[in-house]
Protein backbone atom coordinates (compact mmCIF):
# COMPACT_ATOMS: atom_id res chain seq x y z
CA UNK A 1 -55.01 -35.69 3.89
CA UNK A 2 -53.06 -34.77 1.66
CA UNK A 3 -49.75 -35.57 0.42
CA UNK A 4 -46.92 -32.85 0.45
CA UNK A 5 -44.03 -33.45 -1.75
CA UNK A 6 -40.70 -31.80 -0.99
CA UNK A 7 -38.11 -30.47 -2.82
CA UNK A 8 -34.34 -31.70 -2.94
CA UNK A 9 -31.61 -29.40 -3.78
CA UNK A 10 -28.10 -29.63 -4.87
CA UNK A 11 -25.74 -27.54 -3.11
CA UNK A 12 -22.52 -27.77 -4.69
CA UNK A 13 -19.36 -25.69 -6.00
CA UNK A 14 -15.55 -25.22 -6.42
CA UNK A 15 -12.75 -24.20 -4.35
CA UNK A 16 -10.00 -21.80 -6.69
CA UNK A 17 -7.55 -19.46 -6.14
CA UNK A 18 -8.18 -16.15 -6.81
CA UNK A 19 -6.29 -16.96 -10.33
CA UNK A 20 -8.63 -20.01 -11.09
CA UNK A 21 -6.39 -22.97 -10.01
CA UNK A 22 -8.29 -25.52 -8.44
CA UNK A 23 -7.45 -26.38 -4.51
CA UNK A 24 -7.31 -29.68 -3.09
CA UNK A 25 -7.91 -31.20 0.02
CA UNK A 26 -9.93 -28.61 1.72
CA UNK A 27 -12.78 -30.12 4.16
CA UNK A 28 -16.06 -28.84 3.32
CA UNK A 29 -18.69 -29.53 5.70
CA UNK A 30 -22.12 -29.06 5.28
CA UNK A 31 -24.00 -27.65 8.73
CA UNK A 32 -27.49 -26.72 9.41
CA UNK A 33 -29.41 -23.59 10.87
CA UNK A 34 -27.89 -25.18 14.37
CA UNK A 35 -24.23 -25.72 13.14
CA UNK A 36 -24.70 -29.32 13.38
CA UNK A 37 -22.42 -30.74 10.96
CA UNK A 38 -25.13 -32.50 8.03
CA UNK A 39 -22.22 -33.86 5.58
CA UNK A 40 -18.59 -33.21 4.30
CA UNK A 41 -16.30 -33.88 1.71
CA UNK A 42 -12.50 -33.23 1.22
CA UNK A 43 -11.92 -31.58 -2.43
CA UNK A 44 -9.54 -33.77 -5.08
CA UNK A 45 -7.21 -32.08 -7.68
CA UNK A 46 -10.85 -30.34 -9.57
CA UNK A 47 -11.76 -28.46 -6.17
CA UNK A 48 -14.98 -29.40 -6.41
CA UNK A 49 -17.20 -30.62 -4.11
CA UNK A 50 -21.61 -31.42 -3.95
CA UNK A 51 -23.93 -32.27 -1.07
CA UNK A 52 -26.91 -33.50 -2.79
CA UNK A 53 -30.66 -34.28 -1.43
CA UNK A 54 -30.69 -31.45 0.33
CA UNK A 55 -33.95 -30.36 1.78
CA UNK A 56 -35.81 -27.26 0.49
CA UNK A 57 -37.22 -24.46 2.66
CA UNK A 58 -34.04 -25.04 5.36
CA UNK A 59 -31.09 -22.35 6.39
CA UNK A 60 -27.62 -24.00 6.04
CA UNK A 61 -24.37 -23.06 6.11
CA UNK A 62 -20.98 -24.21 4.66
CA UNK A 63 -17.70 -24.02 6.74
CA UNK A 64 -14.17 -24.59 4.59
CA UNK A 65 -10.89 -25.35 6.25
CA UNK A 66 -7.38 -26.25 4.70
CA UNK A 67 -4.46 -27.97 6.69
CA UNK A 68 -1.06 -27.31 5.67
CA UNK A 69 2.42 -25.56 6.12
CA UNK A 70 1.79 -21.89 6.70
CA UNK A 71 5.11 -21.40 5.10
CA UNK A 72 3.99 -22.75 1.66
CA UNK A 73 3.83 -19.97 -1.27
CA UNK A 74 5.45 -17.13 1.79
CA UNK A 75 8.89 -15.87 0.40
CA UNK A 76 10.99 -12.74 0.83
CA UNK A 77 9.41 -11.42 -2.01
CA UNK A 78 5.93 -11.47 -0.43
CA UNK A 79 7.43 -9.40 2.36
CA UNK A 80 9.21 -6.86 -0.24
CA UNK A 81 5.74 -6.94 -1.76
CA UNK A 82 4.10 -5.85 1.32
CA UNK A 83 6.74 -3.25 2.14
CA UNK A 84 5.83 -1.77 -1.10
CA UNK A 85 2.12 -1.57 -0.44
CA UNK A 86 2.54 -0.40 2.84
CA UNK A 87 5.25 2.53 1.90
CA UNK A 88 3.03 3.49 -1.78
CA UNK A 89 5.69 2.42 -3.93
CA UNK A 90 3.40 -0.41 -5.74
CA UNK A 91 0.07 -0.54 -4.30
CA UNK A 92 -1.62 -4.00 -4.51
CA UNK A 93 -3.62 -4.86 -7.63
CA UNK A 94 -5.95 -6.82 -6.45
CA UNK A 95 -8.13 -6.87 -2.78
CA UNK A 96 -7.53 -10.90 -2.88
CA UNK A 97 -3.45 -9.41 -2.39
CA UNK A 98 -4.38 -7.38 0.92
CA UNK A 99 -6.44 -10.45 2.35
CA UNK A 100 -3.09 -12.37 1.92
CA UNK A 101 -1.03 -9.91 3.53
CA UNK A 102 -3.21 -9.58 6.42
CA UNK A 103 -1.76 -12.49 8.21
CA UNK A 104 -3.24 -10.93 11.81
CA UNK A 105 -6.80 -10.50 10.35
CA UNK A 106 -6.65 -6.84 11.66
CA UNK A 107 -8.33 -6.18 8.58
CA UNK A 108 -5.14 -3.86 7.73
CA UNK A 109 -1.76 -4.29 6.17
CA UNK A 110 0.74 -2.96 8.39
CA UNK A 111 4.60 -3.22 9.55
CA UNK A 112 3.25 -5.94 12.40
CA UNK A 113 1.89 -7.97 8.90
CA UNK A 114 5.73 -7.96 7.64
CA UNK A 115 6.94 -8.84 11.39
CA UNK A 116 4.56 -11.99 11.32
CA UNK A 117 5.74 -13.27 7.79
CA UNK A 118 9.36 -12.46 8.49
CA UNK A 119 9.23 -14.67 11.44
CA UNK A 120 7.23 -17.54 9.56
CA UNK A 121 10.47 -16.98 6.87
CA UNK A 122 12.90 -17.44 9.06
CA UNK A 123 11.77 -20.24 10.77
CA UNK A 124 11.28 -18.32 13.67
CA UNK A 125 7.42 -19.23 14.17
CA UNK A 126 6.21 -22.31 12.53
CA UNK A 127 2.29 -20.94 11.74
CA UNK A 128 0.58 -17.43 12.02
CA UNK A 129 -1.61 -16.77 14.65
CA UNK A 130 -4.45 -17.89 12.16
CA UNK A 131 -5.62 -20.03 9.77
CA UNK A 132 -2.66 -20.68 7.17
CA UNK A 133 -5.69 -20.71 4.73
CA UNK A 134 -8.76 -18.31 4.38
CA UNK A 135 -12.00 -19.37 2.08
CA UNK A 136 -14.47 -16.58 0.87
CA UNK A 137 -18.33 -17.51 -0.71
CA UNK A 138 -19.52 -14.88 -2.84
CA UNK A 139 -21.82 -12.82 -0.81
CA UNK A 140 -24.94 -12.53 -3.46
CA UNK A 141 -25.13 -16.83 -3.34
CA UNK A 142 -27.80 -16.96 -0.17
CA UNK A 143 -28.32 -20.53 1.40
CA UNK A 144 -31.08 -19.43 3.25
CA UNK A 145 -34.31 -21.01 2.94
CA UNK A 146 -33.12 -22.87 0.43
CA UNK A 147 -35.82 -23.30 -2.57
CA UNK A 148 -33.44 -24.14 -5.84
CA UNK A 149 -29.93 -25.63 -6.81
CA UNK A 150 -27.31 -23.73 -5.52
CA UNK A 151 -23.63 -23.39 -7.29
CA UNK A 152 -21.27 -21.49 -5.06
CA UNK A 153 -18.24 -19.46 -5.88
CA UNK A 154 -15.65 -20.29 -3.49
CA UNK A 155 -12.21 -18.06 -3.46
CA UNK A 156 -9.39 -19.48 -1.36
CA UNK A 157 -6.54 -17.39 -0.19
CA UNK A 158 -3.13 -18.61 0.90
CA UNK A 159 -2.36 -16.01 3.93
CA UNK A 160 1.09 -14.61 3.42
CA UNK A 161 1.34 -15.50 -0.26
CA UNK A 162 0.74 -12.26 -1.73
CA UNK A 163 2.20 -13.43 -4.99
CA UNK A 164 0.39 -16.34 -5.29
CA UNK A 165 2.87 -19.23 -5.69
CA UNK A 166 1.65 -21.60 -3.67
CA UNK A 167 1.48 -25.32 -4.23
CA UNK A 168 -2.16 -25.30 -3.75
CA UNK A 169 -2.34 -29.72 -3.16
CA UNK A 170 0.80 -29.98 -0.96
C-alpha cells in the first residue's frame, strides 16, 4: 500500500482599513465546507492573523466580526458628507466611502442612510440595524480546494464613518 503524504497550508492575512491602518480585535474564525467553526483568533494592534496546518484539497471559509460602539468614527460631518453625495455636490471618491454610508445594506446611499446616522448622532438609537463593522476578502483570493499558501487581503469598513476617523482598537 502505499503511503500518501498530504499537504499543509497556511492560511493567513491582515485586517486594514481601506487607508492601510491595521484593525484590532476583530474575531476571525476559521470554518470548513460545513461552517463548522475549525479555529479562530482575535487580531492585536498588526491586524494580522494565521491558521496554520491546514489541510490541502479542502473548501473553507473565513467569517470576520468586530464588536464595538457603532457611534465610533460617525460625526455630523459624515452626514454632510453623505448629503453631498446624495445631492451631486461632491460625489464620493472612493467605493470603500459608499459601503460606509450604506448603513441599511440596501446596497444604495439614500436620505433613509442620513436618517439612520442622524439618529445614531444624536443618541437617538444606540447601533444601526447592522453590523457596526463590515469586512471584505478580495474576490480573486479562492479558498477552495485549497492546494498552496494562501495570504488574504482583508478591507474593513467602519459603517457610518465615511471619513474614516475611526479609532480602529477602541
Amino acid at each position: 500500500m502505499p503511503l500518501t503524504i498530504f499537504s499543509q497550508h497556511t492560511i493567513s492575512g491582515q485586517v486594514v482599513m481601506p487607508n492601510a491602518i491595521a484593525v484590532c480585535d476583530v474575531l476571525v474564525e476559521l470554518m470548513d465546507a460545513s461552517n463548522l467553526v475549525l479555529d479562530q483568533e482575535i487580531t492585536q494592534n498588526d491586524g494580522l492573523f494565521s491558521f496554520e496546518n491546514q489541510a490541502g484539497g479542502q473548501d473553507y471559509r473565513i467569517r470576520f466580526s468586530k464588536e464595538g460602539s457603532a457611534v465610533n468614527g460617525v460625526s455630523t460631518l459624515d452626514l454632510v458628507l453623505v448629503a453631498q453625495h446624495i445631492l451631486g455636490v461632491r460625489p464620493f471618491s472612493s467605493p470603500h466611502q459608499i459601503v460606509a454610508a450604506d448603513v441599511n445594506n440596501s446596497e444604495t446611499v439614500s436620505t433613509l442612510d442620513m436618517v439612520f446616522i442622524r439618529k445614531l448622532i444624536l443618541g437617538v438609537d444606540q447601533n444601526f440595524t447592522i453590523p457596526a463593522w463590515g469586512v471584505t476578502v478580495d474576490a480573486n483570493q479562492s479558498l477552495t480546494n485549497l492546494s498552496s499558501d494562501v495570504d488574504l487581503d482583508v478591507t474593513a469598513i467602519k459603517k457610518g464613518d465615511v471619513n474614516g476617523t475611526v479609532a480602529v482598537c477602541e
